[in-house]
N, C-alpha and C. Protein backbone atom coordinates (compact mmCIF):
# COMPACT_ATOMS: atom_id res chain seq x y z
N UNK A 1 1.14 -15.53 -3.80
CA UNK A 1 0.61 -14.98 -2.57
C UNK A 1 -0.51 -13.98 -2.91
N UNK A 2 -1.42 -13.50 -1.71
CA UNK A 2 -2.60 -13.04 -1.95
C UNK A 2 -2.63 -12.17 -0.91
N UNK A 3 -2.44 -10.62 -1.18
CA UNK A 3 -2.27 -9.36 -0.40
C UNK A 3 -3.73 -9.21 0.21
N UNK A 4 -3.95 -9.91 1.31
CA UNK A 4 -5.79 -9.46 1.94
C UNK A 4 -5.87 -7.78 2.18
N UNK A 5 -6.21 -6.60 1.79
CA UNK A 5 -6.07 -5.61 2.18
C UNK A 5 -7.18 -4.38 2.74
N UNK A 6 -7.52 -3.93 3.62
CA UNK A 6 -8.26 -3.06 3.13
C UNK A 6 -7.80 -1.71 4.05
N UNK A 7 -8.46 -0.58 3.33
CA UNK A 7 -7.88 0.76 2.98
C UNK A 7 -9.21 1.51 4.01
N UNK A 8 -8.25 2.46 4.93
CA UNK A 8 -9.68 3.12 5.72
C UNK A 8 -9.01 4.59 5.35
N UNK A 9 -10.26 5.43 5.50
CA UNK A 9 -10.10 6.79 5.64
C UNK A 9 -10.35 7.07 7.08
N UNK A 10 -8.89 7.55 7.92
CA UNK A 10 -8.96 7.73 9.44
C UNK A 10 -9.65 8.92 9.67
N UNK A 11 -11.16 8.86 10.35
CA UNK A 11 -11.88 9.99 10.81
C UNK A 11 -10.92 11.15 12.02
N UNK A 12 -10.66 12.26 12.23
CA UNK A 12 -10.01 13.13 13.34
C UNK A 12 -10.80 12.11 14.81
N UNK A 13 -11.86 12.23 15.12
CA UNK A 13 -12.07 11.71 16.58
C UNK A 13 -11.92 10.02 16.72
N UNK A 14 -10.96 9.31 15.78
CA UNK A 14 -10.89 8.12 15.66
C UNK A 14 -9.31 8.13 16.75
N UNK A 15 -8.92 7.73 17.84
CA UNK A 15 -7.44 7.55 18.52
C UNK A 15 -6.51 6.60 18.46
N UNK A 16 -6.28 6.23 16.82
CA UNK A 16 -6.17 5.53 16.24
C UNK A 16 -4.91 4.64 16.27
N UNK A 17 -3.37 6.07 16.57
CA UNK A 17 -2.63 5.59 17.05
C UNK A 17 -2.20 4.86 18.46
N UNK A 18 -3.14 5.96 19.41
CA UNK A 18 -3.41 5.10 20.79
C UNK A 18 -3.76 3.48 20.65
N UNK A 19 -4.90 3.15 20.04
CA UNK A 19 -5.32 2.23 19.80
C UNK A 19 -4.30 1.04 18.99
N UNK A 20 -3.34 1.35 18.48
CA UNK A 20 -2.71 0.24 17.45
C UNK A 20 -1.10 0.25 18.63
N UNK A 21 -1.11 1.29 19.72
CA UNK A 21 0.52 1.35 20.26
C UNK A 21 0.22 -0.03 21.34
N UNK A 22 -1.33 -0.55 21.76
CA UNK A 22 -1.48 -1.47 22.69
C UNK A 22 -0.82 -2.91 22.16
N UNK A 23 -0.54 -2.88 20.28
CA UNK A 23 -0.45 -4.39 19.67
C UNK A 23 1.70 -4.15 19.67
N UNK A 24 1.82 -2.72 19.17
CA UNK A 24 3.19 -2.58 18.94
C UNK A 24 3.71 -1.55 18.93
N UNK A 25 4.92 -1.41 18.64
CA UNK A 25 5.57 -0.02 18.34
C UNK A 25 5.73 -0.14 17.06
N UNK A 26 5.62 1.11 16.44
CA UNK A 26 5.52 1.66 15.10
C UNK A 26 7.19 1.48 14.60
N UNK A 27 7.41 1.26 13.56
CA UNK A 27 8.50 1.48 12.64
C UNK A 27 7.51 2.83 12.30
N UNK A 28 9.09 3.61 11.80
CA UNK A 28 8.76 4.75 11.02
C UNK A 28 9.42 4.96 9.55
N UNK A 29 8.32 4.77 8.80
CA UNK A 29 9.20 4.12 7.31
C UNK A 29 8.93 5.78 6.46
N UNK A 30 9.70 5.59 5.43
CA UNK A 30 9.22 6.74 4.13
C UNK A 30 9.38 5.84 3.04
N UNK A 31 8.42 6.23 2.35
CA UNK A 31 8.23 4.66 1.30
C UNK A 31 8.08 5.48 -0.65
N UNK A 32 9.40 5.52 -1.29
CA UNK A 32 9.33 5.92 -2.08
C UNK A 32 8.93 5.69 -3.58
N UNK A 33 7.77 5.80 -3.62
CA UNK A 33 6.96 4.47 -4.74
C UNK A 33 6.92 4.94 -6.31
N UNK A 34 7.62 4.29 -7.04
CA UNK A 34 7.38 5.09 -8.75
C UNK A 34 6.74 3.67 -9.15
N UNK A 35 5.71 3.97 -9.90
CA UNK A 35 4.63 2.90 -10.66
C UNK A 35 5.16 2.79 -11.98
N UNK A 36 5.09 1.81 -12.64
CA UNK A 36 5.17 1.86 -14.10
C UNK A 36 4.43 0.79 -14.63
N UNK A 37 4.72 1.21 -16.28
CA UNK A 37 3.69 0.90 -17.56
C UNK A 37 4.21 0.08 -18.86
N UNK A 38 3.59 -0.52 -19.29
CA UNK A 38 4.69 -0.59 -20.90
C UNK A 38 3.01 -0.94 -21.58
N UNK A 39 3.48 -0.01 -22.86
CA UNK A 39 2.70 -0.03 -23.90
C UNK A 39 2.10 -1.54 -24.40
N UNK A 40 2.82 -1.89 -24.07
CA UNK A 40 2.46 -3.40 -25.04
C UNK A 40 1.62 -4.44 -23.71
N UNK A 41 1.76 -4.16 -22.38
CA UNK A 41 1.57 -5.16 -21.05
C UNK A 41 0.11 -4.41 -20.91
N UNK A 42 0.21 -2.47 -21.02
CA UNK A 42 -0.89 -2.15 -20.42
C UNK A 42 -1.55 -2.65 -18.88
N UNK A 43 -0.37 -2.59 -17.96
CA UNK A 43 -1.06 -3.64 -16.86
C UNK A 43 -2.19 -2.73 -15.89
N UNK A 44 -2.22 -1.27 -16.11
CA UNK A 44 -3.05 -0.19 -15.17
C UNK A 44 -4.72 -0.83 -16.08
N UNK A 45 -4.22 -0.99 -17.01
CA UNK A 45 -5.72 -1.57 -17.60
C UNK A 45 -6.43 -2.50 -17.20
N UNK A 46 -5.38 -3.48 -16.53
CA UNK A 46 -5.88 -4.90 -16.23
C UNK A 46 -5.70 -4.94 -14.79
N UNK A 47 -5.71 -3.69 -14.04
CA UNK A 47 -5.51 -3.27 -12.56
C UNK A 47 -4.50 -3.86 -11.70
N UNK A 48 -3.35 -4.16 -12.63
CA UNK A 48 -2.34 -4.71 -12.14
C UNK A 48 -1.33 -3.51 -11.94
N UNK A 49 -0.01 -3.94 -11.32
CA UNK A 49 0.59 -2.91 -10.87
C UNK A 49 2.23 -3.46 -10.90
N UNK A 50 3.17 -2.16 -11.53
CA UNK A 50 4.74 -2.92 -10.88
C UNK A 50 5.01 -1.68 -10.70
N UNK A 51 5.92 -1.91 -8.74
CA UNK A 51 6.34 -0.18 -8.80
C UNK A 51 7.57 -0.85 -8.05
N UNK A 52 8.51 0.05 -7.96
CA UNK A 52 9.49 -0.31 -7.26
C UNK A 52 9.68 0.83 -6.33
N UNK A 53 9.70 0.37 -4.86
CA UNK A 53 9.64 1.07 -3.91
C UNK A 53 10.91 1.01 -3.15
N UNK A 54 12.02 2.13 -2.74
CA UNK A 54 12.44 2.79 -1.82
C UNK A 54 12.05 3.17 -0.94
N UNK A 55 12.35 2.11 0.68
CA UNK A 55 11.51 2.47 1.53
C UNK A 55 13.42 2.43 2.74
N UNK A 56 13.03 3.86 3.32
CA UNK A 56 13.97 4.84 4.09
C UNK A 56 13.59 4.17 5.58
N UNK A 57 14.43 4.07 6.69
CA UNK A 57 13.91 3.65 7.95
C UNK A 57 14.74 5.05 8.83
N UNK A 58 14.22 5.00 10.39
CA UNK A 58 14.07 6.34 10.91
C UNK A 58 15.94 6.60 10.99
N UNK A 59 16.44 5.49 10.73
CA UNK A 59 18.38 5.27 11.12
C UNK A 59 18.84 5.87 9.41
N UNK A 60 17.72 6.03 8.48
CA UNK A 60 18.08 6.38 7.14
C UNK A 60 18.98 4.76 6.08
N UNK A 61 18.49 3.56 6.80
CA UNK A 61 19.17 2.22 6.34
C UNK A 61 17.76 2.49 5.03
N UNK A 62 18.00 2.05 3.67
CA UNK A 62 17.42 1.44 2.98
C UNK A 62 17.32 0.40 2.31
N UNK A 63 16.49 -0.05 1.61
CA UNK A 63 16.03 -0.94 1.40
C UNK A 63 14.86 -0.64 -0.29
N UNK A 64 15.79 -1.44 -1.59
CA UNK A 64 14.35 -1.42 -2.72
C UNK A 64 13.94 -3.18 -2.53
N UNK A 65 12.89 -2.66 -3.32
CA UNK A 65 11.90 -3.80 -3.55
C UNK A 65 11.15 -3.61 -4.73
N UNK A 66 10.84 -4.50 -5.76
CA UNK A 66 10.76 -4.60 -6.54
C UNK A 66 8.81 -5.24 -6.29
N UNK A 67 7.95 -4.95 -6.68
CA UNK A 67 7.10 -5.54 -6.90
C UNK A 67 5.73 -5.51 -7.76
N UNK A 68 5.20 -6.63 -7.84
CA UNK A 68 4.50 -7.26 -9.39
C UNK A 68 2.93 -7.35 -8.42
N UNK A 69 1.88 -6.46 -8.64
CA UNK A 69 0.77 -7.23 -7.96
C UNK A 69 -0.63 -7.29 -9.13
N UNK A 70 -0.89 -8.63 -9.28
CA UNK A 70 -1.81 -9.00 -10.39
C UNK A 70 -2.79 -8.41 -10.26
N UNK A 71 -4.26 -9.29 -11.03
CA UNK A 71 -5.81 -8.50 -10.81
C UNK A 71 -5.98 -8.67 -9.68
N UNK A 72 -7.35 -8.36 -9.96
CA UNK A 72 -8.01 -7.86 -8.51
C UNK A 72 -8.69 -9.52 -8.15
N UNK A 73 -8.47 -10.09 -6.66
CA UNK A 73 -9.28 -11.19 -6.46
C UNK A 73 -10.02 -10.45 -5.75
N UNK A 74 -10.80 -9.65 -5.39
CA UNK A 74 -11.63 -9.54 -4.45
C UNK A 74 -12.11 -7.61 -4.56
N UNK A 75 -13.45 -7.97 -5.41
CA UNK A 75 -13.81 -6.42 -5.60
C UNK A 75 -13.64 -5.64 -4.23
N UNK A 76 -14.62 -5.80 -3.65
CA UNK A 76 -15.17 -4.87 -2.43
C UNK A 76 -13.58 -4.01 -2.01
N UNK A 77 -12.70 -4.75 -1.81
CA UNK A 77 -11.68 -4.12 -1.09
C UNK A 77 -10.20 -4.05 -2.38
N UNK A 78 -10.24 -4.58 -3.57
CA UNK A 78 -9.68 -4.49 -4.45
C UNK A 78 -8.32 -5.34 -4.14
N UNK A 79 -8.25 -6.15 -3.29
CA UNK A 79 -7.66 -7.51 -3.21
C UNK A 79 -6.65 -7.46 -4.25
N UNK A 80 -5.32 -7.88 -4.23
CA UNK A 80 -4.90 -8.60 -5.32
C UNK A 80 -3.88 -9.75 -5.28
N UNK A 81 -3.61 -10.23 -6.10
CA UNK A 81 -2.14 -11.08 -6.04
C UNK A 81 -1.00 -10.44 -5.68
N UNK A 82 -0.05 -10.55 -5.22
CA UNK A 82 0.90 -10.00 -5.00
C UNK A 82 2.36 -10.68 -4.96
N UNK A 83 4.01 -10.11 -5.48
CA UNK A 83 5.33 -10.39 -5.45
C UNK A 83 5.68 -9.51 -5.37
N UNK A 84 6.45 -9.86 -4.03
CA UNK A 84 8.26 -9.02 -3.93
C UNK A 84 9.13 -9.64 -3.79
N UNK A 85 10.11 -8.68 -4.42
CA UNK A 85 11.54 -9.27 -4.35
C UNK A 85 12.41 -7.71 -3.58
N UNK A 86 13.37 -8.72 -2.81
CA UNK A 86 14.32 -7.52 -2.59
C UNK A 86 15.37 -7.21 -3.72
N UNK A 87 15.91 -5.97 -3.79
CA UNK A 87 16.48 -5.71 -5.02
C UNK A 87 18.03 -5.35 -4.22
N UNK A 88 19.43 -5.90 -4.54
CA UNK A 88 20.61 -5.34 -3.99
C UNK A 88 20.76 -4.05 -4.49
N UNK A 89 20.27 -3.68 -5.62
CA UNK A 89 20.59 -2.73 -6.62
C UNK A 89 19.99 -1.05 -5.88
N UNK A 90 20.55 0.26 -6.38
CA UNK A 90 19.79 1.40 -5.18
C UNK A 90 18.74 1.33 -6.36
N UNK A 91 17.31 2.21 -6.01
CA UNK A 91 15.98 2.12 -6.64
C UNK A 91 16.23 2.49 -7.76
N UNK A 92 16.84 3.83 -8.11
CA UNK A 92 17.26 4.49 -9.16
C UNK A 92 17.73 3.51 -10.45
N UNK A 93 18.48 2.46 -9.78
CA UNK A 93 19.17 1.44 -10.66
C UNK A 93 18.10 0.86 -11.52
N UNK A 94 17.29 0.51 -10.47
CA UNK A 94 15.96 -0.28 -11.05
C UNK A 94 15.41 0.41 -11.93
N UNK A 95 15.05 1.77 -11.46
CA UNK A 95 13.93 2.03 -12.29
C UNK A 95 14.77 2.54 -13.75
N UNK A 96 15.78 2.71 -13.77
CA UNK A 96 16.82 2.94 -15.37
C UNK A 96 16.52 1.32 -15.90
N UNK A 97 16.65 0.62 -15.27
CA UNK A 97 16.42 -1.01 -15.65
C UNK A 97 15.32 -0.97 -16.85
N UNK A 98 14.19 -0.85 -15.80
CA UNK A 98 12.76 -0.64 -16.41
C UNK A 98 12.84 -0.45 -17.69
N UNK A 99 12.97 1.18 -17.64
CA UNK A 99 12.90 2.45 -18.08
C UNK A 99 13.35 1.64 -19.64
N UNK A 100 15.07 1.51 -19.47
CA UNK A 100 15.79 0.80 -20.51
C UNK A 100 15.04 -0.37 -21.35
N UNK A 101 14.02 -1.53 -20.98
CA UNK A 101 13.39 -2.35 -21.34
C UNK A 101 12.20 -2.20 -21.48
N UNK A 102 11.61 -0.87 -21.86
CA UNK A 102 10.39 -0.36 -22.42
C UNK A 102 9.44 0.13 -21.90
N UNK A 103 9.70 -0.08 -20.05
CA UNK A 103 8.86 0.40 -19.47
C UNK A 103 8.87 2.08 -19.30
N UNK A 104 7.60 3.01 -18.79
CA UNK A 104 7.60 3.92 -18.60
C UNK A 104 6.92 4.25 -17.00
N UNK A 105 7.68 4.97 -16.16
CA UNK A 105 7.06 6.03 -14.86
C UNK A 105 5.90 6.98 -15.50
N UNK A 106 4.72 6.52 -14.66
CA UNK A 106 3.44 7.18 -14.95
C UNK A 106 3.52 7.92 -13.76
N UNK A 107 3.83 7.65 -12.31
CA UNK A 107 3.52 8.17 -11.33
C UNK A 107 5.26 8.11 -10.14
N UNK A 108 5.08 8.94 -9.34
CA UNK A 108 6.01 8.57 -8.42
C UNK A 108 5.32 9.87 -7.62
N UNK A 109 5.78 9.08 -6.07
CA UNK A 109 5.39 10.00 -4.83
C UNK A 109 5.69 9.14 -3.79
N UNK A 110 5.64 9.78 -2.19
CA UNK A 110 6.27 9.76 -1.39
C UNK A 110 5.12 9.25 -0.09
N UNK A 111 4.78 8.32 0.34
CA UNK A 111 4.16 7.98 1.67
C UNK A 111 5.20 8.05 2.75
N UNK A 112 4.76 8.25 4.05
CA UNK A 112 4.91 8.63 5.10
C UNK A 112 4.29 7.20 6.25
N UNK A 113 4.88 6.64 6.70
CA UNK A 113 4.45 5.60 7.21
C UNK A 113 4.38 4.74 8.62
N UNK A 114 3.25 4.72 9.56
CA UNK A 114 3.70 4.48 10.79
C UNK A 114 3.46 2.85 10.68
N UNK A 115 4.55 2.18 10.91
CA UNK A 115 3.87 0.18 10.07
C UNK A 115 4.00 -0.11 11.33
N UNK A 116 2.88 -1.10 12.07
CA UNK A 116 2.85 -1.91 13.21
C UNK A 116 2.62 -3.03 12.64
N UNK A 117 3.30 -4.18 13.40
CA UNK A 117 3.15 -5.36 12.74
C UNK A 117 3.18 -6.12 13.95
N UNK A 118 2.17 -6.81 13.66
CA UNK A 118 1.67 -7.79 15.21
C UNK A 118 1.09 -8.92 14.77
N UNK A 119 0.96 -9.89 15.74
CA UNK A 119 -0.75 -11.20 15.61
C UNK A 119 -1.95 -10.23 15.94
N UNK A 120 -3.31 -10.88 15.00
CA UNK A 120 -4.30 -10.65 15.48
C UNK A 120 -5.23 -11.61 14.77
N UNK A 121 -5.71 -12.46 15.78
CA UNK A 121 -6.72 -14.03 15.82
C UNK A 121 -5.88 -14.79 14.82
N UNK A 122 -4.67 -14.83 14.80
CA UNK A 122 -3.87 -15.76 14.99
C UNK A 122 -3.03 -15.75 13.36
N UNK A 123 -3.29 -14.27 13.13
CA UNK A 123 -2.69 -14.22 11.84
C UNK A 123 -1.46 -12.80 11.53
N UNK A 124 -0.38 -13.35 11.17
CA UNK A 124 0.43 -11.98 10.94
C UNK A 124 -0.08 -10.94 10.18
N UNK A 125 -0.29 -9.40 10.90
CA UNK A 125 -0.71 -8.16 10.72
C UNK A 125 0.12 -7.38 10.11
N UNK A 126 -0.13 -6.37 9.14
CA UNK A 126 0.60 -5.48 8.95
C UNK A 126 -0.56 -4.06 9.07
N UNK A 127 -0.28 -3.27 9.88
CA UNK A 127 -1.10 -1.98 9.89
C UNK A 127 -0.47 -0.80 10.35
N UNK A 128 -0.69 0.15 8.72
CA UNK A 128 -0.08 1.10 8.53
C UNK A 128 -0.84 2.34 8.23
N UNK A 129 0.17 3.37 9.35
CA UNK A 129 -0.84 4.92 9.12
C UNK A 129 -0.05 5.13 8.00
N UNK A 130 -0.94 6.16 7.26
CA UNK A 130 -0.36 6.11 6.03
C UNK A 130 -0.62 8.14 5.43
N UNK A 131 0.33 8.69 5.37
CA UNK A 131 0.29 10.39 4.75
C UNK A 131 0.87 10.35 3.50
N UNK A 132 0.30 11.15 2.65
CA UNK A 132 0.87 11.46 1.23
C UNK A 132 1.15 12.89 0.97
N UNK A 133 1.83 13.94 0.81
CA UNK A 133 1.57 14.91 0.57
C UNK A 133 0.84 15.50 -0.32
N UNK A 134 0.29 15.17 -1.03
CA UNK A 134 -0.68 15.38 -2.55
C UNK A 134 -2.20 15.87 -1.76
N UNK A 135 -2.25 14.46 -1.08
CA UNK A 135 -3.46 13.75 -0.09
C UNK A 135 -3.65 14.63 0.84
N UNK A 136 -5.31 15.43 1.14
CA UNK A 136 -4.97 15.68 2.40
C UNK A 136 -5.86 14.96 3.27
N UNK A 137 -5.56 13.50 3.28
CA UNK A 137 -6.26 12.76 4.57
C UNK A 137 -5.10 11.84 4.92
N UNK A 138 -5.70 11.29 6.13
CA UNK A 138 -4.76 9.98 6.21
C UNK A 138 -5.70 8.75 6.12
N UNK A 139 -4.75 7.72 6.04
CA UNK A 139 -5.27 6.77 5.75
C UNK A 139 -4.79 5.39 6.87
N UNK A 140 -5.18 4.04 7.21
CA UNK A 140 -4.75 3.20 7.33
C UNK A 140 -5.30 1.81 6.52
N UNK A 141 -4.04 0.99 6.23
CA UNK A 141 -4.20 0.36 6.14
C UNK A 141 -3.55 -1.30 6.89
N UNK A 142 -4.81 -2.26 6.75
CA UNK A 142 -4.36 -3.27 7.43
C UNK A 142 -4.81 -4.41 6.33
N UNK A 143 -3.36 -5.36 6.50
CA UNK A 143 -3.17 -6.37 5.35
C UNK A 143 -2.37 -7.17 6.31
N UNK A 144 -2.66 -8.45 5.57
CA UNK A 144 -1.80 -9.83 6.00
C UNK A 144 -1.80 -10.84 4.09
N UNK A 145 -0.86 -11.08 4.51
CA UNK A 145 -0.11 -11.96 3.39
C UNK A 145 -0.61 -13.42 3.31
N UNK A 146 -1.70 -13.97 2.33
CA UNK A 146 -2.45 -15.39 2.52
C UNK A 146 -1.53 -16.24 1.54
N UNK A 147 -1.76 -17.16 1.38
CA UNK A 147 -0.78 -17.83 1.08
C UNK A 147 -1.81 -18.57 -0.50
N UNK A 148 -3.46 -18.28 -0.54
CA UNK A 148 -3.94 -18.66 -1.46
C UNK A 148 -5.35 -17.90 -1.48
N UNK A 149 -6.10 -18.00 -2.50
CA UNK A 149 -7.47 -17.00 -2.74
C UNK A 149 -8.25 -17.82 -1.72
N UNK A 150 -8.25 -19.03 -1.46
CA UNK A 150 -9.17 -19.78 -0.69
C UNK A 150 -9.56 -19.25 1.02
N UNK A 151 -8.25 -18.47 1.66
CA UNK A 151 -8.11 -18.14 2.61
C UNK A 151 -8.39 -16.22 2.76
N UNK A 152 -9.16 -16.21 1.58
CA UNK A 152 -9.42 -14.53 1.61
C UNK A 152 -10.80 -13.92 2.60
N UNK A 153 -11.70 -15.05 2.48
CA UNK A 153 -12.76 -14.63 3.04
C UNK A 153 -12.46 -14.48 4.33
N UNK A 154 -11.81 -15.45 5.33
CA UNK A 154 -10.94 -15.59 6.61
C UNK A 154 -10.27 -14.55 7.23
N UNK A 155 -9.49 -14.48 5.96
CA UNK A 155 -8.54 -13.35 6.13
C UNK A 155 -9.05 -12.03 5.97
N UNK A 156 -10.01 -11.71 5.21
CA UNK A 156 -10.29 -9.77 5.34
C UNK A 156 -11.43 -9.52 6.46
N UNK A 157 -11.95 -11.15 6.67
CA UNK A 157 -12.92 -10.93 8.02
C UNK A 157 -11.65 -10.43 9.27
N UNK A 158 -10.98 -11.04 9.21
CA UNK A 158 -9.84 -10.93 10.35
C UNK A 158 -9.38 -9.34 10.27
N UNK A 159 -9.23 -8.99 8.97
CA UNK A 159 -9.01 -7.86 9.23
C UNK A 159 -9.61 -6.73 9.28
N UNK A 160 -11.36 -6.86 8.80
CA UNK A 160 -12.39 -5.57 9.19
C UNK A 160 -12.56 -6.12 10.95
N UNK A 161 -12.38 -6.97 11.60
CA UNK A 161 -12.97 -6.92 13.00
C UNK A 161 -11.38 -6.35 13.70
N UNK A 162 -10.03 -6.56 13.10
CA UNK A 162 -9.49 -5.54 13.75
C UNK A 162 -10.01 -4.05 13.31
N UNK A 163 -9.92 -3.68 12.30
CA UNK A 163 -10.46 -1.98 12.23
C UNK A 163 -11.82 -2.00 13.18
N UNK A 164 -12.34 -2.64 13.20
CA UNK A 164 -13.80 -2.36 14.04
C UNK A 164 -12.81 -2.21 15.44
N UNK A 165 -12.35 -2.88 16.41
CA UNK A 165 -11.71 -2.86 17.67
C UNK A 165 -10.92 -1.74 17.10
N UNK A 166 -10.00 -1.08 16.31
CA UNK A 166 -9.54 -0.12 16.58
C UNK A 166 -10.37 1.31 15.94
N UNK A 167 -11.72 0.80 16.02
CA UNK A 167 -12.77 2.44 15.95
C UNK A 167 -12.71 2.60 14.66
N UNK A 168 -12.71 1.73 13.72
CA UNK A 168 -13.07 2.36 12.22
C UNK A 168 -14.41 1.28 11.91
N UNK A 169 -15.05 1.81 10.63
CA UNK A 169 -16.00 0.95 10.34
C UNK A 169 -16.15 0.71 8.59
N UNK A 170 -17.34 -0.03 8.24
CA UNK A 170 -17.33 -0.37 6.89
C UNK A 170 -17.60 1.51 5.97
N UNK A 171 -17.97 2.36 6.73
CA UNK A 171 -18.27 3.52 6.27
C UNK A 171 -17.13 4.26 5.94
N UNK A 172 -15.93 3.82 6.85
CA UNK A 172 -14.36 5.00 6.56
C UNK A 172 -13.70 3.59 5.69
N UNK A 173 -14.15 2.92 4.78
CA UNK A 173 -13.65 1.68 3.68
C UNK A 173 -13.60 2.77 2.75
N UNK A 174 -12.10 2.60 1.77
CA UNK A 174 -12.00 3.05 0.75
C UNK A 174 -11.45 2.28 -0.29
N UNK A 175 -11.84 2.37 -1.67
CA UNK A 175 -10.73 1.36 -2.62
C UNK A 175 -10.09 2.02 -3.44
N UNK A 176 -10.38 3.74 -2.76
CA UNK A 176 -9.21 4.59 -4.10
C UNK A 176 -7.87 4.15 -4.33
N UNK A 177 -6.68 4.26 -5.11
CA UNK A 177 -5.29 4.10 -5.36
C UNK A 177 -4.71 5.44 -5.03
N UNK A 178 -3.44 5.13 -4.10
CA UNK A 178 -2.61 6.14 -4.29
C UNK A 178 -2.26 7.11 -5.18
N UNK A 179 -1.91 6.13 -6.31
CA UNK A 179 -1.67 6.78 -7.29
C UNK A 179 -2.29 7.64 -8.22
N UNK A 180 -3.73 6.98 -8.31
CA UNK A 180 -4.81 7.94 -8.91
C UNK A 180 -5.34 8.53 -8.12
N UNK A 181 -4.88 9.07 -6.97
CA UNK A 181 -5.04 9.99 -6.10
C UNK A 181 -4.20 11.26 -6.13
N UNK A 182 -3.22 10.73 -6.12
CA UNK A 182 -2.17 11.51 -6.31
C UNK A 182 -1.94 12.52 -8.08
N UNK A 183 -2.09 11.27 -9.06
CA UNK A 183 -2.29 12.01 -10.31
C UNK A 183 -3.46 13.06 -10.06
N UNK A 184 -4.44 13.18 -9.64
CA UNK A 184 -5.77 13.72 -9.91
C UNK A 184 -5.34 15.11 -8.98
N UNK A 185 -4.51 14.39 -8.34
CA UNK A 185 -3.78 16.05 -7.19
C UNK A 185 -3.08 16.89 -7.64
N UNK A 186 -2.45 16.36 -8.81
CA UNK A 186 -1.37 17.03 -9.71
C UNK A 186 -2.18 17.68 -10.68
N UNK A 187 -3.12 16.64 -11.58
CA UNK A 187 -3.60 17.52 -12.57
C UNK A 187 -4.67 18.52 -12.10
N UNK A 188 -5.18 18.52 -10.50
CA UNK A 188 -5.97 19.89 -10.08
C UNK A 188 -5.41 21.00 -10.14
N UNK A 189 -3.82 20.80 -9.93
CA UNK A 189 -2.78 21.96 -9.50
C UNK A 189 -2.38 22.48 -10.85
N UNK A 190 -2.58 21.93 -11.96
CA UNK A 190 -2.17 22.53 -12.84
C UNK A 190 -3.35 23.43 -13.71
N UNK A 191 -4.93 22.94 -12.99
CA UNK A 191 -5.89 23.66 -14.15
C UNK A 191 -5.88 25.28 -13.57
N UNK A 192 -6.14 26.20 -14.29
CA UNK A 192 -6.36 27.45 -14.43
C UNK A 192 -7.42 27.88 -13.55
């Protein structure tokens, strides 16, 4: 599968949530994400990614997930391959799993998450406000799940003309990472 994605920086006079409550009602998720590494895979090198995420719902039911997302198909918006699996196991389990088989936690932190999930021109949506505490902006993002690289051009058109209808443009496009967002937040807090 092929994660179509792209990443906005939500401007203050953008009414953003107004605008996304007309497709659905929000789940309210907390999404607890630790990234990892192994010396020998190096996958942050090859802009790949495995984190296993703990994600909390507003009733406190959880839910891990385990997931693998390859290179990048698609610069502009940093596109990639993508797998999940659900995990029975609690996150903690997992990530001792890892941990135990050579991998190492480079990063872990906490998103905040309003997920609407709807049709739009005839394709399943996922669009999510998105807070970090590290971060001080918000963000949304809107992604749908393609089923092959062939259907990417289709698919991220589908999804910059929703951000355009909900008041964002190619100017609030971002392709930073959470995570190297978040590291770069940490190591500010620690210089002198």
């Amino acid at each position: 599968m092929i994660e179509a994605e792209i990443k906005y920086v939500v401007r203050a006079s953008v009414n953003l949530k107004q605008n996304l409550d007309h497709f659905a009602r929000p789940s309210i998720l907390t999404y607890d994400d630790a990234y990892f590494d192994h010396s020998r895979l190096n996958l942050t090198a090859s802009d790949a990614e495995l984190r296993v995420r703990l994600i909390t719902d507003e009733a406190d039911n959880t839910k891990t997930i385990l997931t693998y997302k390859g290179g990048i198909v698609d610069e502009q918006t940093k596109s990639k391959t993508e797998f999940e699996v659900g995990i029975d196991a609690p996150a903690e389990d997992m990530r001792a799993l890892l941990s135990a088989m050579g991998f190492y936690q480079f990063v872990r932190f906490v998103k905040y998450c309003q997920r609407y999930e709807f049709t739009f021109a005839g394709r399943h949506i996922a669009a999510t406000i998105v807070n970090v505490d590290e971060i001080q902006r918000t963000y949304l993002e809107v992604e749908s799940l393609l089923r092959d690289a062939a259907a990417l051009p289709d698919g991220l058109t589908i999804l910059q003309n929703l951000a355009s209808h909900l008041g964002l443009s190619d100017a609030d496009r971002t392709t930073e990472a959470y995570s190297e967002m978040v590291l770069a937040a940490r190591s500010d807090e620690h210089k002198p």
